[in-house]
C-alpha atoms as a PDB file:
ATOM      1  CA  UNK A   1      16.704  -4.387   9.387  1.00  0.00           C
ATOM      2  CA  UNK A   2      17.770  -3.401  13.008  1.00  0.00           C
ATOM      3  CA  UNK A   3      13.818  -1.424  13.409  1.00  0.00           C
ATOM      4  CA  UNK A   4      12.111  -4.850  11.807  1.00  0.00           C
ATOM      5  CA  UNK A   5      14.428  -6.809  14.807  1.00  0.00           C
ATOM      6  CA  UNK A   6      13.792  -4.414  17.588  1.00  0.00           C
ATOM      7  CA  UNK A   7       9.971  -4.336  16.969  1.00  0.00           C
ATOM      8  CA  UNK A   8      10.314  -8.330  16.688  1.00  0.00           C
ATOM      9  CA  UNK A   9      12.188  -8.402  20.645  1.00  0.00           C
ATOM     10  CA  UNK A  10       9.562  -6.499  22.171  1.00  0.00           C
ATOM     11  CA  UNK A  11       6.400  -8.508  20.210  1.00  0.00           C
ATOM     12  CA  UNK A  12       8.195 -11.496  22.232  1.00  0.00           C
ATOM     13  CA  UNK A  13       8.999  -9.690  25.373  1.00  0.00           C
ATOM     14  CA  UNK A  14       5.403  -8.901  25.306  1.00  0.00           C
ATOM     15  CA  UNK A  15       4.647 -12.660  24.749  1.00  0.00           C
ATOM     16  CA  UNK A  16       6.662 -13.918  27.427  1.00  0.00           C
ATOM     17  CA  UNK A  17       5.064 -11.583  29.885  1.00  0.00           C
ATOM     18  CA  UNK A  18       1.822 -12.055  28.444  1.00  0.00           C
ATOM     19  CA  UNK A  19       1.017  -8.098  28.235  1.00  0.00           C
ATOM     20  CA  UNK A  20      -2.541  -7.475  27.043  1.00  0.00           C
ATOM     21  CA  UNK A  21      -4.730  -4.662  26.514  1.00  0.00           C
ATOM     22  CA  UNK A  22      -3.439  -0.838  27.384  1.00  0.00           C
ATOM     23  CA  UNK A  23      -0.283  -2.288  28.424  1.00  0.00           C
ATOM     24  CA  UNK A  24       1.138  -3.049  24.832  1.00  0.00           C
ATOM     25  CA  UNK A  25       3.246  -1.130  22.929  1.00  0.00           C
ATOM     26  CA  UNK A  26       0.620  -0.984  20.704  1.00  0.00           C
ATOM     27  CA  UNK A  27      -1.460   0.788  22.862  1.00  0.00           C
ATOM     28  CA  UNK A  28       0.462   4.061  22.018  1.00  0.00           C
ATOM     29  CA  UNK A  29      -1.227   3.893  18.422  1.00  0.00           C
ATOM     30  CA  UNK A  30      -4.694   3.281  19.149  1.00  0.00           C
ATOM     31  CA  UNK A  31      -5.609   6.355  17.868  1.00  0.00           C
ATOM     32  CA  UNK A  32      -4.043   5.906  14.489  1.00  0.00           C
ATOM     33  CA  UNK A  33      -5.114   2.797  11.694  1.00  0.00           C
ATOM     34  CA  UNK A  34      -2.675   3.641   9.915  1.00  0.00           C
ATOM     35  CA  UNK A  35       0.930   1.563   9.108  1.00  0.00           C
ATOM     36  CA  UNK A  36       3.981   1.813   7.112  1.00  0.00           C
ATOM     37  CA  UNK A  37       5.149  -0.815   4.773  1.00  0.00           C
ATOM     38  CA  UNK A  38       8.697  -1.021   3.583  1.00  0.00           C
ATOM     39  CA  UNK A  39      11.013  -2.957   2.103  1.00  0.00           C
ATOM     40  CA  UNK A  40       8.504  -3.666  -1.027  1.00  0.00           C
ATOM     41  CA  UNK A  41       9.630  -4.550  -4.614  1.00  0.00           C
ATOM     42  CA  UNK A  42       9.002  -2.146  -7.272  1.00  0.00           C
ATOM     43  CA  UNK A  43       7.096  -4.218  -8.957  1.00  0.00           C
ATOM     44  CA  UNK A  44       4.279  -4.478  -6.780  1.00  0.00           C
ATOM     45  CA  UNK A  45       0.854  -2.147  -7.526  1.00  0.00           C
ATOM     46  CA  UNK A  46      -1.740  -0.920  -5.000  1.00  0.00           C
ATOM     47  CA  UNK A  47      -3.523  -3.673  -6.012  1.00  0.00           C
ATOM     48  CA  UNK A  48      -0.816  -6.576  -4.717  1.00  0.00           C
ATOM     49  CA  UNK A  49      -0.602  -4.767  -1.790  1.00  0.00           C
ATOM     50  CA  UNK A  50      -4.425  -4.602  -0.748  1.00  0.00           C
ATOM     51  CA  UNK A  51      -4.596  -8.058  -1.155  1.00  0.00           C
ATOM     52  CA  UNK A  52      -1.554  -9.020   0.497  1.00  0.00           C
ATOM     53  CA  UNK A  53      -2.783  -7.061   3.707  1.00  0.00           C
ATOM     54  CA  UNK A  54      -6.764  -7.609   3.309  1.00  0.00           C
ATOM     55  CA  UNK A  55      -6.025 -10.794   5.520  1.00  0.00           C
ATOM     56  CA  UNK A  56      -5.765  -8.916   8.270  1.00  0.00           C
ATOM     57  CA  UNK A  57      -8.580  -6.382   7.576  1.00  0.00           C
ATOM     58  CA  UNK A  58     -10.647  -4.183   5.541  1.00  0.00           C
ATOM     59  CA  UNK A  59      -8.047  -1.718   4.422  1.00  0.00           C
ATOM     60  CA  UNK A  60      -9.632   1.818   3.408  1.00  0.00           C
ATOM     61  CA  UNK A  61      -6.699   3.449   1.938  1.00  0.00           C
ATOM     62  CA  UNK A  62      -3.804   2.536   0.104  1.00  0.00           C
ATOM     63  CA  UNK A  63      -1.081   5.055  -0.399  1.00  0.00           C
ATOM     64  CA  UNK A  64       1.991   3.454  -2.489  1.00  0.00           C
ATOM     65  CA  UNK A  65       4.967   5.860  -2.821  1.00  0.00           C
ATOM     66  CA  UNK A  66       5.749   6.287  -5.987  1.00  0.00           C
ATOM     67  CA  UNK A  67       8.346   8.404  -7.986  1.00  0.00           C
ATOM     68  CA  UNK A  68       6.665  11.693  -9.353  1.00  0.00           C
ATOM     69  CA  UNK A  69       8.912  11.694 -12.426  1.00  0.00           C
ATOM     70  CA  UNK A  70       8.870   8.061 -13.603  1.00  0.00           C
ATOM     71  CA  UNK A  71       6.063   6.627 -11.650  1.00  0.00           C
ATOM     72  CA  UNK A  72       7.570   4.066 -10.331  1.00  0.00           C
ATOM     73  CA  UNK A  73       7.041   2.394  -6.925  1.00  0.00           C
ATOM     74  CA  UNK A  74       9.708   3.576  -4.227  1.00  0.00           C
ATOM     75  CA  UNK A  75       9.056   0.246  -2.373  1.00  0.00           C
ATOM     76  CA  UNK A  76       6.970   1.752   0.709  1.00  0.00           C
ATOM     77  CA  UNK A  77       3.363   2.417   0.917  1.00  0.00           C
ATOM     78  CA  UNK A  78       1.256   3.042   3.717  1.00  0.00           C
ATOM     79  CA  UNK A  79      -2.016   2.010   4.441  1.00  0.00           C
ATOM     80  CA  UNK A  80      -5.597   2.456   6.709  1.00  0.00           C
ATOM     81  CA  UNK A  81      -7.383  -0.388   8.256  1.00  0.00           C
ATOM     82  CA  UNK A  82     -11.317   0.209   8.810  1.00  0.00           C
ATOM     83  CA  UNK A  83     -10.579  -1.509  12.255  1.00  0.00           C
ATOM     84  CA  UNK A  84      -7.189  -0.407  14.237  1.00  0.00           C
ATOM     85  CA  UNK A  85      -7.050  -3.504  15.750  1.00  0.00           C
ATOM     86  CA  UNK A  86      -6.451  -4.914  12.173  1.00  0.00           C
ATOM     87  CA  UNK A  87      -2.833  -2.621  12.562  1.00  0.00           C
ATOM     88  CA  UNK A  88      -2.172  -4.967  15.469  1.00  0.00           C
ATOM     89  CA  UNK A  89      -2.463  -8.020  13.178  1.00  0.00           C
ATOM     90  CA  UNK A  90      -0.699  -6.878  10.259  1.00  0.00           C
ATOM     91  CA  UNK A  91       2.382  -5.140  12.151  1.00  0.00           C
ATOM     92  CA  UNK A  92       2.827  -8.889  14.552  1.00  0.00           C
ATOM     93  CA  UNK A  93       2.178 -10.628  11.869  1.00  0.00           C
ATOM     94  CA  UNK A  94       4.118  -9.841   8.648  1.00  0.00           C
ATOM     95  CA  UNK A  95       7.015  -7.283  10.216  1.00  0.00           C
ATOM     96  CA  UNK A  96      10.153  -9.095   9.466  1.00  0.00           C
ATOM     97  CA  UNK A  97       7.952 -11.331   6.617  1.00  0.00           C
ATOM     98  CA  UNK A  98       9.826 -12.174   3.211  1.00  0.00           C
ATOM     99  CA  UNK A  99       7.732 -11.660   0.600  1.00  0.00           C
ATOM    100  CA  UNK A 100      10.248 -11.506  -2.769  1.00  0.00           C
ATOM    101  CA  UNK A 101      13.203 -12.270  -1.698  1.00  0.00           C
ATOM    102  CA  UNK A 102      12.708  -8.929   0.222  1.00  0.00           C
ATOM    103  CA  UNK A 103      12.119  -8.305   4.182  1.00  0.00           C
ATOM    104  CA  UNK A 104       8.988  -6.371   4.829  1.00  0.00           C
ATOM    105  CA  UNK A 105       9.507  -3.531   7.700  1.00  0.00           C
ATOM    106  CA  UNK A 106       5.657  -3.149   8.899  1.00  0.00           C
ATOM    107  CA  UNK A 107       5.164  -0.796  11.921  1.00  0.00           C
ATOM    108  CA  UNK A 108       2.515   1.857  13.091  1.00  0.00           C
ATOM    109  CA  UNK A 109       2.090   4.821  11.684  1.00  0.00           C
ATOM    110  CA  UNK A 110       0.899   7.754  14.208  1.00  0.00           C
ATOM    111  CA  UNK A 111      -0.269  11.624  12.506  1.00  0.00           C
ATOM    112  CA  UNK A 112      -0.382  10.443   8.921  1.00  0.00           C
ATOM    113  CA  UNK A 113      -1.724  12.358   6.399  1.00  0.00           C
ATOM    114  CA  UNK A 114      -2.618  11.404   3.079  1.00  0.00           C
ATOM    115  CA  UNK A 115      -1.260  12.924  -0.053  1.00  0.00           C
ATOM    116  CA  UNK A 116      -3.480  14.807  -1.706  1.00  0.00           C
ATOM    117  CA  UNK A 117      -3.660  14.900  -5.461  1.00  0.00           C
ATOM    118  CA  UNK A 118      -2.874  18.408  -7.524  1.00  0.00           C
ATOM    119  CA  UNK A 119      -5.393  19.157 -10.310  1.00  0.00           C
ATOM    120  CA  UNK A 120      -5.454  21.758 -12.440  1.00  0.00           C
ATOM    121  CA  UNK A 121      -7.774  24.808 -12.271  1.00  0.00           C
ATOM    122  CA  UNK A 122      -9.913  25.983 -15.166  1.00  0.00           C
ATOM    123  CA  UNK A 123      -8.208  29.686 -15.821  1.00  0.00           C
ATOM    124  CA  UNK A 124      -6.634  31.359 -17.556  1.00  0.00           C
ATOM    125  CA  UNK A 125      -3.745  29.651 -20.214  1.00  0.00           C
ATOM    126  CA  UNK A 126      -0.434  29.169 -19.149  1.00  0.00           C
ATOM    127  CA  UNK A 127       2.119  31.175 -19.738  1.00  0.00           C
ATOM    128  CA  UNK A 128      -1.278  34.076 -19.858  1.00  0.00           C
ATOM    129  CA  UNK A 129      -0.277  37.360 -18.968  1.00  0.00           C
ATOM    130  CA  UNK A 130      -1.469  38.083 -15.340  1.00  0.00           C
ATOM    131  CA  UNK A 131      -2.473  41.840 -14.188  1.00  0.00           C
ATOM    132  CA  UNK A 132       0.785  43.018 -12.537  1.00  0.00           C
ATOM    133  CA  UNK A 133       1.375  41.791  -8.868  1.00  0.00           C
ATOM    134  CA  UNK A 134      -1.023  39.146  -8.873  1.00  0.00           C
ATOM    135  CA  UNK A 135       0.057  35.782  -7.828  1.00  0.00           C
ATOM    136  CA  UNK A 136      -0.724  31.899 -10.097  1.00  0.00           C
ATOM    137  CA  UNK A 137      -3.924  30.601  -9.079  1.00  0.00           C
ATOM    138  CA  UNK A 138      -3.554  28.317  -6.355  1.00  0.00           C
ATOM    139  CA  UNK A 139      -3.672  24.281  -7.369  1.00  0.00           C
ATOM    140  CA  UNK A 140      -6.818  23.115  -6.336  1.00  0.00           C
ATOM    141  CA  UNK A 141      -6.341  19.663  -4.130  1.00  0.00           C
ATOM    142  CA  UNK A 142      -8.477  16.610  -3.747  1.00  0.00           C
ATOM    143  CA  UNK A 143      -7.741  13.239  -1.930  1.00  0.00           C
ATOM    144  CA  UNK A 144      -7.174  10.201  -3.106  1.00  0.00           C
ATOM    145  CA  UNK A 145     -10.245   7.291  -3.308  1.00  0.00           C
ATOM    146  CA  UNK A 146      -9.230   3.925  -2.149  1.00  0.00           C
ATOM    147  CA  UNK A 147     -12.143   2.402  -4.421  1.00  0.00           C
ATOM    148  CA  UNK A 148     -10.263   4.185  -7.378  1.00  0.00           C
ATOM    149  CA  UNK A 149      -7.311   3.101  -7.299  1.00  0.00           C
ATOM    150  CA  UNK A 150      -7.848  -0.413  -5.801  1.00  0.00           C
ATOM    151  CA  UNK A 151     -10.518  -0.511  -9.043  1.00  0.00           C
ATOM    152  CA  UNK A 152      -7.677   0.600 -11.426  1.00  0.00           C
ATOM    153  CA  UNK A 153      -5.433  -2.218 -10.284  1.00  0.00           C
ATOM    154  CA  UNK A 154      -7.500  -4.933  -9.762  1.00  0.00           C
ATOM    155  CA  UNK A 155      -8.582  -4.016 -13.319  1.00  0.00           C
ATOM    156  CA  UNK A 156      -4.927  -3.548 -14.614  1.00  0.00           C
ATOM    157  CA  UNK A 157      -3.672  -7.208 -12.863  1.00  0.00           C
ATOM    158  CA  UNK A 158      -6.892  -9.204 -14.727  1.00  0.00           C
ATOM    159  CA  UNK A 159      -5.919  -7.633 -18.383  1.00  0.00           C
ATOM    160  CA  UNK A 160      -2.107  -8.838 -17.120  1.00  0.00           C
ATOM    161  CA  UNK A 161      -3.842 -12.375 -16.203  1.00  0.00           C
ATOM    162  CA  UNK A 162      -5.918 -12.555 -18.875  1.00  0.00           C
ATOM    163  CA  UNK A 163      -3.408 -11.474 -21.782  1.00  0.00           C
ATOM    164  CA  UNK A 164      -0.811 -14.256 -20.618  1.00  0.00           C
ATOM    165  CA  UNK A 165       0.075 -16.854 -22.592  1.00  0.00           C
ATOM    166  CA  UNK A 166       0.042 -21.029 -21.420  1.00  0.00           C
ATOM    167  CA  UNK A 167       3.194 -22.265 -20.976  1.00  0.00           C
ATOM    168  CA  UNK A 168       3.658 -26.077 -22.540  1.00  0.00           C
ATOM    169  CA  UNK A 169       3.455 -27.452 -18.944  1.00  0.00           C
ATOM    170  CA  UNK A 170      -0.078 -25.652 -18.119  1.00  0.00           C
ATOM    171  CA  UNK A 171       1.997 -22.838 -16.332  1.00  0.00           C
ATOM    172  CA  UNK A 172       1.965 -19.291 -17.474  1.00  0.00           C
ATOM    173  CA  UNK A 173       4.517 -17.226 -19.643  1.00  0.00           C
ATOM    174  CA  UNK A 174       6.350 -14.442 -18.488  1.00  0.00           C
ATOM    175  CA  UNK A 175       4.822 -11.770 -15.983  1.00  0.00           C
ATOM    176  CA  UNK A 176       1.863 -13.475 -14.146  1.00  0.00           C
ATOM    177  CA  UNK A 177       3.126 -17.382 -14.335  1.00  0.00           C
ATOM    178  CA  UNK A 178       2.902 -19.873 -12.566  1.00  0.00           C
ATOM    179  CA  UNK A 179       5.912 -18.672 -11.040  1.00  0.00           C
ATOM    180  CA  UNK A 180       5.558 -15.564 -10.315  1.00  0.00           C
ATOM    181  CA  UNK A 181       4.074 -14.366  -6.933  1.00  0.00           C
ATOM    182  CA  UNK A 182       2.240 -11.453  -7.947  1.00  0.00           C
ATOM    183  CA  UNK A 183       0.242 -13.868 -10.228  1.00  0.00           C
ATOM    184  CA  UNK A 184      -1.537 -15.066  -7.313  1.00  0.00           C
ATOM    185  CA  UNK A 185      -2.175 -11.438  -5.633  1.00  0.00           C
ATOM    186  CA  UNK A 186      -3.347  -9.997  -9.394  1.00  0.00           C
ATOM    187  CA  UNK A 187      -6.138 -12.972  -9.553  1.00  0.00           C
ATOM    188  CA  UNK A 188      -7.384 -11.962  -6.062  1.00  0.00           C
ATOM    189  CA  UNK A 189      -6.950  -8.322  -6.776  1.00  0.00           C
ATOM    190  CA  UNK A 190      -9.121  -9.066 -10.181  1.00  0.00           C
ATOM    191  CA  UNK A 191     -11.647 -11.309  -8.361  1.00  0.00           C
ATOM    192  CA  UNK A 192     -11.970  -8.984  -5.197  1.00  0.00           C
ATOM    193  CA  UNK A 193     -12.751  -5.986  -7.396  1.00  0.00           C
ATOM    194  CA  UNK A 194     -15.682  -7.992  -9.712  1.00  0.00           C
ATOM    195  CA  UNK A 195     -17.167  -9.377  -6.340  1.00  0.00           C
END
């Protein structure tokens, strides 16, 4: 909380002195369209987060930390705007945000490297004997595609849409209602991936 308040005092100490241009902090990341996200809830996909953030730009890569036992969302993600300027937006604008009863931590992200994804190699078996000395194959690597995994949750947030059932009062049940916040972000998730 003390980072989201400290980049909040200098966005308005910036206002105040009307800074533009090089002379903002945010200068120091122009080289970078990257930005960290914290503070998310665990129930939130790729897909909620796209289209949370899309307002502020074409985002290119989504990277949502998840746990690589269970799966699971950590609550942080990071992400790549098309246009660095969109960074600029998103950090001003929803740093410090509630979104879930949770405070969003949004900030630049400078060097960041995207996780690349371990495959395995066609080889041998496991567990094969290997001539004596010689070393496992190395993993071959690939990164991640945005378009895949944006596709994969806009598609899994429609089948959540579509397989909810009306309440009595023209809301809907459980996961996805009327109610529920990520209802919204899963129909624009569904819609943005079919358009």
């Amino acid at each position: 909380m003390n980072q989201v308040k400290h980049v909040q005092r200098i966005n308005e100490s910036e206002v105040d002195r009307q800074v533009k241009g090089s002379a903002s902090w945010h200068a120091d990341y122009a080289d970078s369209a990257y930005i960290y996200v914290g503070g998310l809830d665990g129930r939130l996909t790729e897909g909620d987060v796209v289209t949370i953030f899309s307002q502020f730009g074409e985002i290119v890569d989504v990277n949502l930390g998840r746990d690589k036992k269970t799966g699971k969302s950590m609550g942080f993600a990071f992400l790549s705007y098309e246009n660095q300027k969109s960074t600029v937006l998103a950090v001003d604008n929803l740093n410090g945000a509630k979104l879930m009863n949770r405070t969003l931590r949004v900030d630049h992200k400078k060097n960041y490297r995207p996780p690349e994804e371990e495959i395995e190699e066609e080889g041998p078996a496991k567990g094969a004997a290997l001539a004596p000395g010689a070393k496992e194959p190395p993993k071959q690597k690939r990164q991640l595609d945005i378009a895949d995994t944006a596709a994969a949750a806009a598609a899994a947030a429609a089948a959540r849409v579509e397989h909810a059932e009306p309440e009595p009062h023209g809301g809907e049940a459980g996961a996805g209602g009327a109610g529920d916040p990520r209802a919204a972000a899963a129909a624009a998730a569904a819609a943005a991936a079919t358009a």
